[in-house]
PDB file of N, CA and C in Angstrom:
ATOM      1  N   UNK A   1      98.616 122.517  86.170  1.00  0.00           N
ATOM      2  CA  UNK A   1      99.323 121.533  86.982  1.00  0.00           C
ATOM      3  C   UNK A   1      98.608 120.181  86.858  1.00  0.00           C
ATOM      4  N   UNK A   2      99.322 119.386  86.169  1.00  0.00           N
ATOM      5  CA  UNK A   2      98.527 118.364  85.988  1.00  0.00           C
ATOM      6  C   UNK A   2      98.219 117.290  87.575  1.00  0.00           C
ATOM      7  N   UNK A   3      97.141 116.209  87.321  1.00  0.00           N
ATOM      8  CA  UNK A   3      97.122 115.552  88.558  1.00  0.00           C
ATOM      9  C   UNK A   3      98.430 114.553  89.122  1.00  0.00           C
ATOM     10  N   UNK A   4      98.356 114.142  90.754  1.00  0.00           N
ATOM     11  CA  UNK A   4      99.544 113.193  90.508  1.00  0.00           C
ATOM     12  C   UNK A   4      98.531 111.827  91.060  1.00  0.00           C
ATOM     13  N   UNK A   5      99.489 110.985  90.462  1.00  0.00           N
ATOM     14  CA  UNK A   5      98.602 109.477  90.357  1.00  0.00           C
ATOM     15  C   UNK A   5      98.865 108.542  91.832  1.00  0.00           C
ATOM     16  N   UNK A   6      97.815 108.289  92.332  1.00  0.00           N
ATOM     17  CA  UNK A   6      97.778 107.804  93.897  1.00  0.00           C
ATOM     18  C   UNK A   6      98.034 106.122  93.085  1.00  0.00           C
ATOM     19  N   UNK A   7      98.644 105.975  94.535  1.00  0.00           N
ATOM     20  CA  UNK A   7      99.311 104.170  94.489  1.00  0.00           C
ATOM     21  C   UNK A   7      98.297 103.620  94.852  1.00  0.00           C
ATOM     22  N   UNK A   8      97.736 102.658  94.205  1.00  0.00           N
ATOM     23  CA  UNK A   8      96.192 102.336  94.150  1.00  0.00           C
ATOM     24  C   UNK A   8      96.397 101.251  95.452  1.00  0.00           C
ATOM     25  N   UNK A   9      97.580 100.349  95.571  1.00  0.00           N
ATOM     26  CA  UNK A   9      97.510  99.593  96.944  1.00  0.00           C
ATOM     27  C   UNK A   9      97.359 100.352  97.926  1.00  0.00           C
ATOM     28  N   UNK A  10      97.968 101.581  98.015  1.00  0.00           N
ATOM     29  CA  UNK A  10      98.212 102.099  99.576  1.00  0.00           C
ATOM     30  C   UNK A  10      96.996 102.509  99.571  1.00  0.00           C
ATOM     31  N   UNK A  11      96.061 103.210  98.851  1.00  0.00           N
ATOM     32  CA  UNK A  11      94.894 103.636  98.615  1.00  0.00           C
ATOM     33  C   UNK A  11      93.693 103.117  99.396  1.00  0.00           C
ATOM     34  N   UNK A  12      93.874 101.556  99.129  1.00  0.00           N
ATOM     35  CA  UNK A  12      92.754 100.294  99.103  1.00  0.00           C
ATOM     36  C   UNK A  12      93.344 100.141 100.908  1.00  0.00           C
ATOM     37  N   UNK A  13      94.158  99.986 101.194  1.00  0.00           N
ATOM     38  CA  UNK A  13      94.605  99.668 102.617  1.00  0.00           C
ATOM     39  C   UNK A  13      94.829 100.833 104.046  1.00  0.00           C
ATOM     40  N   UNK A  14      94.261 101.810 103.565  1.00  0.00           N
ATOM     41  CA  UNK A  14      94.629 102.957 104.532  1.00  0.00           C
ATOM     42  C   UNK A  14      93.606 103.666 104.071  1.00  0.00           C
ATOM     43  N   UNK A  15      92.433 104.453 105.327  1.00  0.00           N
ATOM     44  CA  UNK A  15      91.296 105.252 105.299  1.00  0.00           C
ATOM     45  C   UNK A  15      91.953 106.560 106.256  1.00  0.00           C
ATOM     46  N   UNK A  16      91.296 107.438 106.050  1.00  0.00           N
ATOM     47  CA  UNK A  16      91.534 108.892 107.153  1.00  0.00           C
ATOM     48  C   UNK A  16      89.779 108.330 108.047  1.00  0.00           C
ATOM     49  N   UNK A  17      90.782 109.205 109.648  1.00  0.00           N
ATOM     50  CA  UNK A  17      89.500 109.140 110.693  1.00  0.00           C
ATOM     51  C   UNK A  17      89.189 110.259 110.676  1.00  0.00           C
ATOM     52  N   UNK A  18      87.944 110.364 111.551  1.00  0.00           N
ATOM     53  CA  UNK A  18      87.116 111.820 111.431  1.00  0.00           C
ATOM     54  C   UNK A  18      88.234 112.742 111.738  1.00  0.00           C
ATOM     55  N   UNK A  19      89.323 113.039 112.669  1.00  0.00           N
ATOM     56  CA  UNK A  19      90.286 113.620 112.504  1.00  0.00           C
ATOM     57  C   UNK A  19      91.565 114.179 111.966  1.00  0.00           C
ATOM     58  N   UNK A  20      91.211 113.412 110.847  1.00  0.00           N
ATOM     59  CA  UNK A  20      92.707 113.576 109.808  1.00  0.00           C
ATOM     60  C   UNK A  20      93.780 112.076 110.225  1.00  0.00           C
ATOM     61  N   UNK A  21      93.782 111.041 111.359  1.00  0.00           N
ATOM     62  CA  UNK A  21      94.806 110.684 111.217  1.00  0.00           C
ATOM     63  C   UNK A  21      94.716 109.182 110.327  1.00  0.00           C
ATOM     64  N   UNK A  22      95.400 109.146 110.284  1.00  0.00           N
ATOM     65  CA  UNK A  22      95.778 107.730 108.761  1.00  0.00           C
ATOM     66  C   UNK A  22      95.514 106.145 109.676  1.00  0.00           C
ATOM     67  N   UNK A  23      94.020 105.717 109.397  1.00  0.00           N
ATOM     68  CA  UNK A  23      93.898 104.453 109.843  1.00  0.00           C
ATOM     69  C   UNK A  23      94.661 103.159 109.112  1.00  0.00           C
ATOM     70  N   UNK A  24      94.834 101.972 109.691  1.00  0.00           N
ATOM     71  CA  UNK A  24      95.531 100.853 109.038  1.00  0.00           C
ATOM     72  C   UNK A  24      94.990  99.837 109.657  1.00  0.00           C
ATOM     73  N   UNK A  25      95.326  98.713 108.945  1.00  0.00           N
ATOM     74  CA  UNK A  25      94.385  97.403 109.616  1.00  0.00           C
ATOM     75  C   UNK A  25      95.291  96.393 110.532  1.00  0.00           C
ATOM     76  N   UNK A  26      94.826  95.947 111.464  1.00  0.00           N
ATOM     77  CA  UNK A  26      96.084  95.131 112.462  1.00  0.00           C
ATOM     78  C   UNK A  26      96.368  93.574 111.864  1.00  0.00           C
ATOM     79  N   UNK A  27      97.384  93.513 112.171  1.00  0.00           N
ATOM     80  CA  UNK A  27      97.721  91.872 111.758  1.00  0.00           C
ATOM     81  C   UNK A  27      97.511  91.046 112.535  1.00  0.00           C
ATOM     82  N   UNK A  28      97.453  89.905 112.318  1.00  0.00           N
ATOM     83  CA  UNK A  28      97.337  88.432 113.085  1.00  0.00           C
ATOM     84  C   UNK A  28      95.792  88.195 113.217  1.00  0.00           C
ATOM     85  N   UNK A  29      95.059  89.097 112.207  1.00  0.00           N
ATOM     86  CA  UNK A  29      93.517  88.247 112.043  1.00  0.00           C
ATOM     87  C   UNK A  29      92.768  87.521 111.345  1.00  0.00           C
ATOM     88  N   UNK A  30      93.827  87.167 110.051  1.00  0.00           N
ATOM     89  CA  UNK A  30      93.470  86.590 108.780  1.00  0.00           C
ATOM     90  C   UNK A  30      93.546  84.398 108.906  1.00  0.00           C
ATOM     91  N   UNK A  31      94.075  84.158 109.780  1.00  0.00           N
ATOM     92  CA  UNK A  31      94.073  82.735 109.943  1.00  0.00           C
ATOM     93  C   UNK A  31      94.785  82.190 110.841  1.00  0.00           C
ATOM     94  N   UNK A  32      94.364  80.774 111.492  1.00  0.00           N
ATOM     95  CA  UNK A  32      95.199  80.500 113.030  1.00  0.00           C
ATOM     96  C   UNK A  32      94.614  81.257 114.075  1.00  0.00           C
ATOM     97  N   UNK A  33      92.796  81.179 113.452  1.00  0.00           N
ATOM     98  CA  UNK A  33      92.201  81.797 114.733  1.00  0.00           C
ATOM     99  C   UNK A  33      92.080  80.960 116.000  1.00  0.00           C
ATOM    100  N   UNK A  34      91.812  79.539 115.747  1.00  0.00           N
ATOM    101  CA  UNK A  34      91.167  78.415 116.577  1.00  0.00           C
ATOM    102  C   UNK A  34      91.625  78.453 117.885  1.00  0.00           C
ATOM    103  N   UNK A  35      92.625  79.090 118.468  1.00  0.00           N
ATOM    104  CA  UNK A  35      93.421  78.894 119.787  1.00  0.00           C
ATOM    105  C   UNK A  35      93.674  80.320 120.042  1.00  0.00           C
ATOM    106  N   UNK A  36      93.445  81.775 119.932  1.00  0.00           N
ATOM    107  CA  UNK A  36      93.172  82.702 119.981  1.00  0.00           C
ATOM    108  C   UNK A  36      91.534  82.819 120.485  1.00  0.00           C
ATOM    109  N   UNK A  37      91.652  83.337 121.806  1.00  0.00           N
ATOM    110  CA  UNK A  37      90.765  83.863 122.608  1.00  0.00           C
ATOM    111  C   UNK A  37      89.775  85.259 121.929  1.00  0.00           C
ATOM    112  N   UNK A  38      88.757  85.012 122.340  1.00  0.00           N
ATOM    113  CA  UNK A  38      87.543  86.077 121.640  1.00  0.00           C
ATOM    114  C   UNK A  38      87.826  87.242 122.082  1.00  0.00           C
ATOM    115  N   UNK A  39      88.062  87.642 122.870  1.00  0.00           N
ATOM    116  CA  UNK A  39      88.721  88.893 123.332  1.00  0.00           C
ATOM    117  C   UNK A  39      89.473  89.523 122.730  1.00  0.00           C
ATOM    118  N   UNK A  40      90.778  88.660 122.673  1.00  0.00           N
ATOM    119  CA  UNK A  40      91.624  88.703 121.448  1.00  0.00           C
ATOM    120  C   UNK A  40      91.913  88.893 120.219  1.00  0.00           C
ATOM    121  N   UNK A  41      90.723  88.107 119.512  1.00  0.00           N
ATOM    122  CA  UNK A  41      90.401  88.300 118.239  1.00  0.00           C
ATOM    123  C   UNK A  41      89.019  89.976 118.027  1.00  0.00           C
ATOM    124  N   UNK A  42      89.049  90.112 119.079  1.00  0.00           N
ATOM    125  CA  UNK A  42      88.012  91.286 119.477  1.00  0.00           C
ATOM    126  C   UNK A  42      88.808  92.615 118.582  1.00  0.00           C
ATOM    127  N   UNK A  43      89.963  92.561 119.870  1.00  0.00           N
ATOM    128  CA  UNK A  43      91.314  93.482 119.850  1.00  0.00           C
ATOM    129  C   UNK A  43      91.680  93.748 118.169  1.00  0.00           C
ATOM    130  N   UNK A  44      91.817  92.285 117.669  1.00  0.00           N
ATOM    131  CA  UNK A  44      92.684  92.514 115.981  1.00  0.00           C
ATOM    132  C   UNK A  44      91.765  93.232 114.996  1.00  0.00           C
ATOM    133  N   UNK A  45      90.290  93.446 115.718  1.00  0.00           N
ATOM    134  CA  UNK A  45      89.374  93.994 114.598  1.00  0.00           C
ATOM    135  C   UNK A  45      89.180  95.212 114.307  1.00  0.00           C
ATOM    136  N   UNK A  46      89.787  96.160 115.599  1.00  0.00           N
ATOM    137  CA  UNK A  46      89.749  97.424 115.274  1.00  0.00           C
ATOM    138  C   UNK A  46      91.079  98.245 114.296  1.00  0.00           C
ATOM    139  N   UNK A  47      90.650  99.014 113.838  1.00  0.00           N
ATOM    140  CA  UNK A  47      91.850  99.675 113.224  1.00  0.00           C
ATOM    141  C   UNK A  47      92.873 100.563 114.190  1.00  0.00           C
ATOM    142  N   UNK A  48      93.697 100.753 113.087  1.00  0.00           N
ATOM    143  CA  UNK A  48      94.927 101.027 114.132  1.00  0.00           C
ATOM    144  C   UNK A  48      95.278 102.269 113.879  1.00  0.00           C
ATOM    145  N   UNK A  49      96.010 103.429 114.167  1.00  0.00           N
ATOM    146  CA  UNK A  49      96.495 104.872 114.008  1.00  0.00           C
ATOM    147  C   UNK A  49      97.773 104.130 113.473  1.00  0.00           C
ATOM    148  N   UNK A  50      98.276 105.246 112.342  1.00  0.00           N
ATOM    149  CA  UNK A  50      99.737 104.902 111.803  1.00  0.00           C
ATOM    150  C   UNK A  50     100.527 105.574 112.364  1.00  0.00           C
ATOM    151  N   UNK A  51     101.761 105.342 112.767  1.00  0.00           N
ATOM    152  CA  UNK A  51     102.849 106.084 112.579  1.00  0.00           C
ATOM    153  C   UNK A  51     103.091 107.355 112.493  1.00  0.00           C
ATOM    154  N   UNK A  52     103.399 108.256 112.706  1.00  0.00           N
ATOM    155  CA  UNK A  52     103.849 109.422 112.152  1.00  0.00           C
ATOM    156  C   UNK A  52     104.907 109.905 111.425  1.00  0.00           C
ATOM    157  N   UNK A  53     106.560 108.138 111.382  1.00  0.00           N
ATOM    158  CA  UNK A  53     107.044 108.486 110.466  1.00  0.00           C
ATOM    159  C   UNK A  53     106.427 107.771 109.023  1.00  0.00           C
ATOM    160  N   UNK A  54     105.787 106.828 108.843  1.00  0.00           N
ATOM    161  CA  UNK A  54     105.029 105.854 108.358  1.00  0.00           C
ATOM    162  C   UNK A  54     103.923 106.858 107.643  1.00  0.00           C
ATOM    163  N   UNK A  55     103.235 108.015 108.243  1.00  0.00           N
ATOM    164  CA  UNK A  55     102.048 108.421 107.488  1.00  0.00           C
ATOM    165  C   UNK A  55     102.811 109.025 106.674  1.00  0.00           C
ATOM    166  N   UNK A  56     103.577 109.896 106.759  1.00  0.00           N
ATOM    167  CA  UNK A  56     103.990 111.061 105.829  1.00  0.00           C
ATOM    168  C   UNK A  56     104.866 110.122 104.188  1.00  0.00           C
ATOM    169  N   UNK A  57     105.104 108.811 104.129  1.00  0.00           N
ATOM    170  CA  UNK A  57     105.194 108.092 103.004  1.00  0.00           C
ATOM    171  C   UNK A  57     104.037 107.978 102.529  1.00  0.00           C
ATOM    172  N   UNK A  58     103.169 107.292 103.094  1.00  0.00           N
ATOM    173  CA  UNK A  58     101.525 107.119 103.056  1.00  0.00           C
ATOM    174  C   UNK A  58     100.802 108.223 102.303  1.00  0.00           C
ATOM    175  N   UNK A  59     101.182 109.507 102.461  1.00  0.00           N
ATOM    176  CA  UNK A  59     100.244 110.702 102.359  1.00  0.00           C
ATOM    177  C   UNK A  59     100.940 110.773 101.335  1.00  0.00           C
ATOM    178  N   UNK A  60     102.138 110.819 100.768  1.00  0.00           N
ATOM    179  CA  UNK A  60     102.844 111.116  99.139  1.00  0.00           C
ATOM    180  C   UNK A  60     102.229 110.246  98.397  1.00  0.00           C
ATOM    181  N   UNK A  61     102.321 108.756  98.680  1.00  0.00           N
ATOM    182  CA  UNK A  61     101.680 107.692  97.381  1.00  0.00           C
ATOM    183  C   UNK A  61     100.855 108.345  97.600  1.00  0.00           C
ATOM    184  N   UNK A  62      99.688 108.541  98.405  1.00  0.00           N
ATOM    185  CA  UNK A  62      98.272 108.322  97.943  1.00  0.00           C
ATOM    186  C   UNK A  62      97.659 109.853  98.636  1.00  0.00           C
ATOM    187  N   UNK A  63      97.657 111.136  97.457  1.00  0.00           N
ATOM    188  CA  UNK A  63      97.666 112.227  98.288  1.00  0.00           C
ATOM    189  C   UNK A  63      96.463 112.939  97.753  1.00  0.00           C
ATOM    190  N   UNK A  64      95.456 111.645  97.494  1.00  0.00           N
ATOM    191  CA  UNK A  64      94.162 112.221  97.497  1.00  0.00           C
ATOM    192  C   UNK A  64      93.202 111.370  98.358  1.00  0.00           C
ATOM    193  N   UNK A  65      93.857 111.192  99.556  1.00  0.00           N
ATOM    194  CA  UNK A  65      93.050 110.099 100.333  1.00  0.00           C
ATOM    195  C   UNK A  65      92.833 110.457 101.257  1.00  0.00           C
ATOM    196  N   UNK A  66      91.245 110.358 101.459  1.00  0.00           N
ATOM    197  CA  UNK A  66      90.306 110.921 102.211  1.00  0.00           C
ATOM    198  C   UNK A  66      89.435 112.260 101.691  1.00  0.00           C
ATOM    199  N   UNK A  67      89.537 112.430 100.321  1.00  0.00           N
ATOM    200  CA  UNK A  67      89.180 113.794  99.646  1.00  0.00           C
ATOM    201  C   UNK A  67      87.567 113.075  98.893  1.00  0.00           C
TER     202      UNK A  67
END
């Protein structure tokens, strides 16, 4: 059975947590910080849990991730 080839973007942008579920990174932290409160910008730094209809696309591209 030969291997199947992981989608190297989804790869680079989505980690597994110590529990199996599919981390992702939050938006609105990349620029237009200056008027956004530290707290705020606190909030955008943690990662986020995906989806559950969202992981199971996730887990086909890239179905050696977290191995």
């Amino acid at each position: 059975m030969p291997k199947i080839r992981s989608h190297k973007g989804t790869q680079k942008r989505f980690r597994l947590s110590g529990t199996g579920k599919l981390l992702r990174r939050g938006a609105f932290q990349s620029h237009l910080l200056e008027h956004k409160s530290a707290k705020r910008k606190r909030g955008y730094a943690k990662p986020l849990a995906v989806t559950t209809g969202d992981a199971k696309s996730i887990r086909r591209d890239a179905p050696y991730l977290g191995h």
